[in-house]
C-alpha atoms as a PDB file:
ATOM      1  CA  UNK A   1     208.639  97.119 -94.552  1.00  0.00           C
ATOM      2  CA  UNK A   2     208.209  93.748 -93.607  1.00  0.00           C
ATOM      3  CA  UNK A   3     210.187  90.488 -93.598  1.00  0.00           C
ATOM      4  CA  UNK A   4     209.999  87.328 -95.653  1.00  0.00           C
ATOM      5  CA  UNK A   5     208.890  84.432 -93.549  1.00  0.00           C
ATOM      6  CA  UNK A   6     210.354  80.964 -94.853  1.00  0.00           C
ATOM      7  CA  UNK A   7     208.311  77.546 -94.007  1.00  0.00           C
ATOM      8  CA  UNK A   8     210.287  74.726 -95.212  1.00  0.00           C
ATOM      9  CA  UNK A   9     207.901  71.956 -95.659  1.00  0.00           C
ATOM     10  CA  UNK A  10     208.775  68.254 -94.295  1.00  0.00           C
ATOM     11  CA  UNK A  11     207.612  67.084 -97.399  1.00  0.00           C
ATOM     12  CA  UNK A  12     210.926  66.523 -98.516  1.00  0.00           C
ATOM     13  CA  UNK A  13     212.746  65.821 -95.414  1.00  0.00           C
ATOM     14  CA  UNK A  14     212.947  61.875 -94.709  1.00  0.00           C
ATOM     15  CA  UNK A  15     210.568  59.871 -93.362  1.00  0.00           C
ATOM     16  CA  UNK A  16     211.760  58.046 -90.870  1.00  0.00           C
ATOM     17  CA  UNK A  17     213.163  61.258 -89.084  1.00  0.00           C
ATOM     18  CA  UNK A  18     210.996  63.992 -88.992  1.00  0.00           C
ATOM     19  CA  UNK A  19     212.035  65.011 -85.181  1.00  0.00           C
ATOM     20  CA  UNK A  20     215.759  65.775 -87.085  1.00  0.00           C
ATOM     21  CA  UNK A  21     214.203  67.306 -89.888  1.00  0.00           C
ATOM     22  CA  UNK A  22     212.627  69.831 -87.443  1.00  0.00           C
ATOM     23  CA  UNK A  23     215.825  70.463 -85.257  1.00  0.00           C
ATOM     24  CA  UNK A  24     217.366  71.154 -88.992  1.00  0.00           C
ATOM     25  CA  UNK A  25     214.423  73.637 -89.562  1.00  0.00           C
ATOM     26  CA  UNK A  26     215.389  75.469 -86.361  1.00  0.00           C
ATOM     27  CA  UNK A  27     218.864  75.513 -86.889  1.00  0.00           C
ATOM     28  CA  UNK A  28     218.069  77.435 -89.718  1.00  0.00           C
ATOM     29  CA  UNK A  29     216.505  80.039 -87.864  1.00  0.00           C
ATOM     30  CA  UNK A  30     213.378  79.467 -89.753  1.00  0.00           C
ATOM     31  CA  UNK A  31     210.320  79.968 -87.724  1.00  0.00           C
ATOM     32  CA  UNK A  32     207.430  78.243 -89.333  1.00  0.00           C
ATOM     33  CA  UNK A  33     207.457  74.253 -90.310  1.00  0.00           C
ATOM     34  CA  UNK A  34     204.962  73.557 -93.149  1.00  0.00           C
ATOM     35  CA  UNK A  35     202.979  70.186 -93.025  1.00  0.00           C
ATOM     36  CA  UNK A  36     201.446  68.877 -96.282  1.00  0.00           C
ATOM     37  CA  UNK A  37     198.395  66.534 -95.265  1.00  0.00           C
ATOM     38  CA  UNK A  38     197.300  64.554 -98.067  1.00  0.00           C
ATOM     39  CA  UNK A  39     194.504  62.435 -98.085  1.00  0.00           C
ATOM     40  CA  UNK A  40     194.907  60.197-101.748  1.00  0.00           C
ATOM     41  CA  UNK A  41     191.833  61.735-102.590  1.00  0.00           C
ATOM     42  CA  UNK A  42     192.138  65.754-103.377  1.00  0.00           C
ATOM     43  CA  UNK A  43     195.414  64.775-104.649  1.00  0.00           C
ATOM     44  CA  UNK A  44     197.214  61.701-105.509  1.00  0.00           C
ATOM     45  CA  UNK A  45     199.922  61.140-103.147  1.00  0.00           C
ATOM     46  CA  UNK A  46     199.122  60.488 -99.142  1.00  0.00           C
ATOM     47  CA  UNK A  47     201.363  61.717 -96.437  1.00  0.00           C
ATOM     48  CA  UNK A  48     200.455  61.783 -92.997  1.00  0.00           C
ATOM     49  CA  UNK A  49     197.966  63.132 -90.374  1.00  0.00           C
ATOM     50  CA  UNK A  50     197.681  64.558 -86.570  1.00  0.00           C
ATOM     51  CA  UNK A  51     199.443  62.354 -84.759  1.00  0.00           C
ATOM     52  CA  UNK A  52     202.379  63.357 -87.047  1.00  0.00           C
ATOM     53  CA  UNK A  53     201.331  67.193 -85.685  1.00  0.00           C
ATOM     54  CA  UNK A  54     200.853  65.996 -82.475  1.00  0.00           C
ATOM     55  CA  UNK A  55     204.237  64.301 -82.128  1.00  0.00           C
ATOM     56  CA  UNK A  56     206.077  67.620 -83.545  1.00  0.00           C
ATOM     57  CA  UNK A  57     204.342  69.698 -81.355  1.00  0.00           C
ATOM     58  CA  UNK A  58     206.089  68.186 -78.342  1.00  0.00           C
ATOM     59  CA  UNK A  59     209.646  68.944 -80.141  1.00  0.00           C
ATOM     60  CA  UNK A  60     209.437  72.406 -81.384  1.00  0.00           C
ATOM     61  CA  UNK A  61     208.088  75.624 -80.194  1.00  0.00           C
ATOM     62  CA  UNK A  62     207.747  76.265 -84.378  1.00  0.00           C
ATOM     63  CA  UNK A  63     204.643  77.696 -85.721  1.00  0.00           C
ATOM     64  CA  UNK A  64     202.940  74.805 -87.462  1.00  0.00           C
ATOM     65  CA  UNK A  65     201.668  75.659 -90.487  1.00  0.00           C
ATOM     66  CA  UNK A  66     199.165  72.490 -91.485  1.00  0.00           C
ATOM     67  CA  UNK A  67     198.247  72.480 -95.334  1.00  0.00           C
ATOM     68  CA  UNK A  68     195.113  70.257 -95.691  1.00  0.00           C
ATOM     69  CA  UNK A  69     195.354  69.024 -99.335  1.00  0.00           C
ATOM     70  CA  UNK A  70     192.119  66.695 -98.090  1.00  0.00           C
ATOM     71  CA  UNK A  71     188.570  66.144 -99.466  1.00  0.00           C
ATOM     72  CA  UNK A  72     186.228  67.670 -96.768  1.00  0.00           C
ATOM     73  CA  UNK A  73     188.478  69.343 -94.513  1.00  0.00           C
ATOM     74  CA  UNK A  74     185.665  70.228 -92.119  1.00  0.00           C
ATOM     75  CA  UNK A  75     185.538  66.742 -91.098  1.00  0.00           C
ATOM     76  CA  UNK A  76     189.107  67.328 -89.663  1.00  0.00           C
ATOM     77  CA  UNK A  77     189.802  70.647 -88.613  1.00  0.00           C
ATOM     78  CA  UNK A  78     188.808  70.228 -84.879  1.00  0.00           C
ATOM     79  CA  UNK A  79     191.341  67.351 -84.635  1.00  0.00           C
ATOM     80  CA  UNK A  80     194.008  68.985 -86.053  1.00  0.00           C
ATOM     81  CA  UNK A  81     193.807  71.977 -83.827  1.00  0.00           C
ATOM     82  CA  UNK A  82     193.569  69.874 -80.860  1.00  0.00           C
ATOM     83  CA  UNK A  83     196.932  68.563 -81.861  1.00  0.00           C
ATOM     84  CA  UNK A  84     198.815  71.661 -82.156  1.00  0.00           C
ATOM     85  CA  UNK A  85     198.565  73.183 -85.246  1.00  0.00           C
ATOM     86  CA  UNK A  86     199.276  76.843 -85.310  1.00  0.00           C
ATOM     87  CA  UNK A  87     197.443  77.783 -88.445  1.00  0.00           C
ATOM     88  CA  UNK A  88     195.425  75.300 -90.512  1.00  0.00           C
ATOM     89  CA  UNK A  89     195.023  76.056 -94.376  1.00  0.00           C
ATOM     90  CA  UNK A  90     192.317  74.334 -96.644  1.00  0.00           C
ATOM     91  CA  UNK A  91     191.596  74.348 -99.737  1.00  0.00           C
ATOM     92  CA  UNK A  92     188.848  76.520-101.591  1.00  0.00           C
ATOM     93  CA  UNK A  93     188.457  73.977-104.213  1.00  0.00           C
ATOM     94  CA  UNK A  94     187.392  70.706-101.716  1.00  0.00           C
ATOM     95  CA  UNK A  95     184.887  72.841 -99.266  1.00  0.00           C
ATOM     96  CA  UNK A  96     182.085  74.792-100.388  1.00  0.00           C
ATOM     97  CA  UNK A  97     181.259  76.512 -96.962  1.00  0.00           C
ATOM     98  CA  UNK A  98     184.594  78.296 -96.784  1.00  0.00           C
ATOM     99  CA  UNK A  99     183.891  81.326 -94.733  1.00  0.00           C
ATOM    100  CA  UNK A 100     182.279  78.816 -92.430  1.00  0.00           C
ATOM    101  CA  UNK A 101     185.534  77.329 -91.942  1.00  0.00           C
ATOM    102  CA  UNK A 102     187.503  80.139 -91.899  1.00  0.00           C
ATOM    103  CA  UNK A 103     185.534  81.422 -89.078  1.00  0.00           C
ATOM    104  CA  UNK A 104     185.607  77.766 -87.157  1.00  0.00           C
ATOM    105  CA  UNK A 105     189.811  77.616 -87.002  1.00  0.00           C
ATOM    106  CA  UNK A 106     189.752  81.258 -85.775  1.00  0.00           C
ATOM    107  CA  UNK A 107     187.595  80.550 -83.155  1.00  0.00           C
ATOM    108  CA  UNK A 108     189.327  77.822 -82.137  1.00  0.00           C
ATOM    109  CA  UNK A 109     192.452  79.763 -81.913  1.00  0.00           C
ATOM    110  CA  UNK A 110     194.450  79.263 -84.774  1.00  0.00           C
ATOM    111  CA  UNK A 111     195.238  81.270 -87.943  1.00  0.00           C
ATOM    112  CA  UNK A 112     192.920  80.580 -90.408  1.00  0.00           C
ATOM    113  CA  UNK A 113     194.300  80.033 -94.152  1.00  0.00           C
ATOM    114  CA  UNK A 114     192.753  79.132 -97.312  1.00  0.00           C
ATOM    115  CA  UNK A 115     194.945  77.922-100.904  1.00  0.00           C
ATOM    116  CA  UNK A 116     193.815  77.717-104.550  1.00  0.00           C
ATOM    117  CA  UNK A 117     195.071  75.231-107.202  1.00  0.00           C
ATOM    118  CA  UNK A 118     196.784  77.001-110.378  1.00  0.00           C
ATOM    119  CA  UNK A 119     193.876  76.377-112.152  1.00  0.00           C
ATOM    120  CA  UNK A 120     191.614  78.648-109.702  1.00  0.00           C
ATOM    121  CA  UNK A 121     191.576  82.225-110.183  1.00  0.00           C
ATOM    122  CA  UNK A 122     192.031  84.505-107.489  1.00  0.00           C
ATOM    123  CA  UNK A 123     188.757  86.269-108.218  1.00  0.00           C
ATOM    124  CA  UNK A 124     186.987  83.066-106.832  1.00  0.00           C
ATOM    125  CA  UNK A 125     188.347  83.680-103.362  1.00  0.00           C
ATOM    126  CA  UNK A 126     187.839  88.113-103.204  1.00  0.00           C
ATOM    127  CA  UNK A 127     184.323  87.386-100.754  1.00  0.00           C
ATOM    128  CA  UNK A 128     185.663  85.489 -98.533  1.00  0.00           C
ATOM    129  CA  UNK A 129     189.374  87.192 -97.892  1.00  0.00           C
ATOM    130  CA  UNK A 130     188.098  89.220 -95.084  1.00  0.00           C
ATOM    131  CA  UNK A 131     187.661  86.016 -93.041  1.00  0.00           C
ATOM    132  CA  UNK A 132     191.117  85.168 -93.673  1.00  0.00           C
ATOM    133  CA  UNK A 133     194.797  85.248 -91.805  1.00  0.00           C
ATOM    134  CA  UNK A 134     196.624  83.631 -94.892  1.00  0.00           C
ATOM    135  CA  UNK A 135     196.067  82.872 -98.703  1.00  0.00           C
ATOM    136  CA  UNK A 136     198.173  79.968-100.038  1.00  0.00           C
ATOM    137  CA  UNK A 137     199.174  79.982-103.874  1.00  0.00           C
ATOM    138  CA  UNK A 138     199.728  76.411-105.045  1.00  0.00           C
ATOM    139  CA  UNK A 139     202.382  77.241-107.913  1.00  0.00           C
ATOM    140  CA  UNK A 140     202.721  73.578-109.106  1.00  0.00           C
ATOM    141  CA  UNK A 141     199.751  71.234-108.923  1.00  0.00           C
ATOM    142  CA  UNK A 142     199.999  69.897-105.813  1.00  0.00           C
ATOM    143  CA  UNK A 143     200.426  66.096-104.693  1.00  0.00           C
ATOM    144  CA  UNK A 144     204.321  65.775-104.898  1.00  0.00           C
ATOM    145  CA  UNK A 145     207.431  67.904-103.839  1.00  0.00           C
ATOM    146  CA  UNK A 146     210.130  68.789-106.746  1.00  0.00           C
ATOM    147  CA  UNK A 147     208.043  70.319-109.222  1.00  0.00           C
ATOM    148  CA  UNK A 148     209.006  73.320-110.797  1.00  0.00           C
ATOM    149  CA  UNK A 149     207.129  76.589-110.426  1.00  0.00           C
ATOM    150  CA  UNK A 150     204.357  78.114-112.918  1.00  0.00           C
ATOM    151  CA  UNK A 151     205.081  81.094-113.929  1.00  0.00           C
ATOM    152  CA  UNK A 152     201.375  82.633-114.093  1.00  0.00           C
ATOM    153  CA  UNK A 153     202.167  81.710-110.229  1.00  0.00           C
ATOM    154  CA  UNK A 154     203.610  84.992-109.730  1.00  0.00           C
ATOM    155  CA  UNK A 155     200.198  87.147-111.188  1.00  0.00           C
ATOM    156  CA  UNK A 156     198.191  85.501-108.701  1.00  0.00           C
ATOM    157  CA  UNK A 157     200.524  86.802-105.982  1.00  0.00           C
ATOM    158  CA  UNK A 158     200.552  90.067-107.433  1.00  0.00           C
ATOM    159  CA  UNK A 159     196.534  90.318-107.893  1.00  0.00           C
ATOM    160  CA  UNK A 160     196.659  89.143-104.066  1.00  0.00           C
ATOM    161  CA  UNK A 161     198.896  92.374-103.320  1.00  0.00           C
ATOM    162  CA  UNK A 162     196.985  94.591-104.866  1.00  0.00           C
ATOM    163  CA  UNK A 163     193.469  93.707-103.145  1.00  0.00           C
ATOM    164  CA  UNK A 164     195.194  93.790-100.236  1.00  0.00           C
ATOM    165  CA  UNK A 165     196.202  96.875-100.062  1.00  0.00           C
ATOM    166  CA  UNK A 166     193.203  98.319-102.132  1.00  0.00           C
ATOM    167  CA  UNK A 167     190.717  96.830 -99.463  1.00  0.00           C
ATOM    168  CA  UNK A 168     192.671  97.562 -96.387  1.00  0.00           C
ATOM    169  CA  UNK A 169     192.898  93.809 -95.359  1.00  0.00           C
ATOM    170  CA  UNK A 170     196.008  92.058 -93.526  1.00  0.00           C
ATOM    171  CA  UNK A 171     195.986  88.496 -94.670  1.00  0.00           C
ATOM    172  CA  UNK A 172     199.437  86.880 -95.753  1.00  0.00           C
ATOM    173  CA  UNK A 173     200.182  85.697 -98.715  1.00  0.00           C
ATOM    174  CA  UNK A 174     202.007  82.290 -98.815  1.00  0.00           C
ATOM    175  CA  UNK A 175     203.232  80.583-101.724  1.00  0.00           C
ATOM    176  CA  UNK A 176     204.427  76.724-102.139  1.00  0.00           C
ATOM    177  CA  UNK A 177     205.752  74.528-104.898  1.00  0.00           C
ATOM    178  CA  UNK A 178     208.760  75.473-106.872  1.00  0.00           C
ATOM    179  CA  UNK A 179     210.379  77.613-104.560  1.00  0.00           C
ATOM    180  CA  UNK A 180     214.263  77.935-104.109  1.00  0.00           C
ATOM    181  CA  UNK A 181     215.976  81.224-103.678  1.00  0.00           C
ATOM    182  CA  UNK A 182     215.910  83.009-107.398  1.00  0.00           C
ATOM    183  CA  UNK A 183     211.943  82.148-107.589  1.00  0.00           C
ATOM    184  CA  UNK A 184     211.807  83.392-103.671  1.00  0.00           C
ATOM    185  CA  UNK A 185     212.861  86.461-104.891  1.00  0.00           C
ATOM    186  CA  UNK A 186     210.458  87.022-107.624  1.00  0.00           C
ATOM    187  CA  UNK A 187     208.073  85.795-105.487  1.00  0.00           C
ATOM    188  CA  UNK A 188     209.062  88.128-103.022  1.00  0.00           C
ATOM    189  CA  UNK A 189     209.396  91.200-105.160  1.00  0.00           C
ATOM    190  CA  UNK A 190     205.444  89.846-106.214  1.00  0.00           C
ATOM    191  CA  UNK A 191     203.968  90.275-103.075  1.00  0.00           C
ATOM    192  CA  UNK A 192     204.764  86.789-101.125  1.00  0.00           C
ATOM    193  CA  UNK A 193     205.427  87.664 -96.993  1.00  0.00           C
ATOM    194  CA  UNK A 194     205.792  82.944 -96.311  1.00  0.00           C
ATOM    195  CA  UNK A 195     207.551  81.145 -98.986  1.00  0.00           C
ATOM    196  CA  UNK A 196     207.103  77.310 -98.693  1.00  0.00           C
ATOM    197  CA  UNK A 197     210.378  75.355 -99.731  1.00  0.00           C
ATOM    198  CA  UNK A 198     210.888  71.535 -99.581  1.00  0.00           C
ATOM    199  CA  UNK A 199     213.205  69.994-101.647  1.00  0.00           C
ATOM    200  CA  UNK A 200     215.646  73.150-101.946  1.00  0.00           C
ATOM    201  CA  UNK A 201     215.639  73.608 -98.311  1.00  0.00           C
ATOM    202  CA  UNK A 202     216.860  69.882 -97.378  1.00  0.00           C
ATOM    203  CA  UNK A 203     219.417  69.918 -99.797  1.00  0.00           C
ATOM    204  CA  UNK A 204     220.808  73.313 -99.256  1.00  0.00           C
ATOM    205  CA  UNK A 205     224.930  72.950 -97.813  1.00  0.00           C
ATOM    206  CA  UNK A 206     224.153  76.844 -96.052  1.00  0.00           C
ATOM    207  CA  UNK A 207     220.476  76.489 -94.506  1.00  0.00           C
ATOM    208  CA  UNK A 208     221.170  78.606 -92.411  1.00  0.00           C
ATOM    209  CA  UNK A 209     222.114  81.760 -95.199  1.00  0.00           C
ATOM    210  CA  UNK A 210     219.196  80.679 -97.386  1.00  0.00           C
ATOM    211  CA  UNK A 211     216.919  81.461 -94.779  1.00  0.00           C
ATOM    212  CA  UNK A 212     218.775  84.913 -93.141  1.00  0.00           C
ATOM    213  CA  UNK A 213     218.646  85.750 -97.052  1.00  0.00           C
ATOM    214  CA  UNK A 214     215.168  85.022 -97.957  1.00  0.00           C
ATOM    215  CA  UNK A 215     213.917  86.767 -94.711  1.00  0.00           C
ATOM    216  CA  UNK A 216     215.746  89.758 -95.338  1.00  0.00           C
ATOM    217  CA  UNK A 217     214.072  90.954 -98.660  1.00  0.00           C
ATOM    218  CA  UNK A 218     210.887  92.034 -97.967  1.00  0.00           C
ATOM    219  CA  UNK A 219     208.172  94.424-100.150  1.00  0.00           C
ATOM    220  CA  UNK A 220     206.478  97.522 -98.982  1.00  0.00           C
ATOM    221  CA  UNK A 221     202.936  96.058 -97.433  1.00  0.00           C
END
């Protein structure tokens, strides 16, 4: 067995005080933070960039997991490590040398991840899984937090699962948009082992018990 490892993403946390936002995060007892860089391009919102990694990394000993929702991530990647990002996820859909980049995070030292949109089919990532640490299932199409999860979401995680196992690999599988603790479950129960929650997180009255919840269901890996 394995635990459930929750990333609440600062997404929806406020603004003007993300340094609170993380000390909320580790209050929690969640582990991971998850950063949503978006460019205005790949999708149509625009967040923020490395000095916004940079600045966290001084606050929290968190694993940073950096989401690059950006057209040409490669332009990028060395900059973002260099700021403290712990694993840095791009997506399939903006670069089309992905092993390439896979293989350029992990030898800089950092978990290498790569994400899909909904309307990519996990068969379009199977070559290059080896050469990843963590598959990212957008369940919403991404660009803004408070969306509520696909359903078909929940096959892709599955499908993930099951090549897993069948191939012997050890990548995680992440999931992000739509997530509160009844699609956490399902999620869970699908295959997810990182479940990315924004808006559901930062409203929660019991952070704390969401998270110690969520992290102890777990599936047989």
């Amino acid at each position: 067995m394995k635990g459930t490892i929750v990333s609440p993403s600062i997404l929806a946390a406020d603004f003007a005080d993300f340094g609170n936002a993380v000390k909320e995060i580790e209050a929690a007892g969640a582990k991971w933070v998850h950063m949503d860089v978006m460019d205005g391009n790949f999708v149509p919102n625009i967040t923020f960039g490395p000095q916004l990694v940079r600045a966290l990394r001084k606050r929290t000993r968190a694993f940073l997991d950096v989401h690059l929702m950006i057209d040409s991530p490669n332009r990028f990647i060395e900059e973002f490590a260099g700021a403290g990002a712990d694993g840095i996820t791009f997506h399939l859909e903006a670069e089309l040398h992905s092993q390439r980049l896979l293989e350029l995070i992990r030898g800089l030292g950092k978990k290498a991840g790569i994400s899909i949109v909904p309307s990519t089919p996990v068969s379009a990532l199977e070559n290059i899984l080896p050469y990843a640490d963590l598959v990212l299932v957008m369940s919403v199409n991404p660009g803004f937090g408070g969306q509520k999860l696909i359903p078909e979401s929940y096959d892709k995680i599955k499908q993930l699962f099951d090549i897993r196992k069948n191939k012997g690999l050890d990548f995680l599988i992440s999931v992000d948009g739509g997530i509160n603790e009844s699609t956490g479950i399902t999620a869970i129960n699908a295959g997810a082992d990182v479940l990315v929650m924004g808006t559901d997180f930062f409203s929660s009255n019991d952070k704390k018990g969401l998270v110690e919840r969520l992290e102890k269901r777990s599936v047989i890996g």
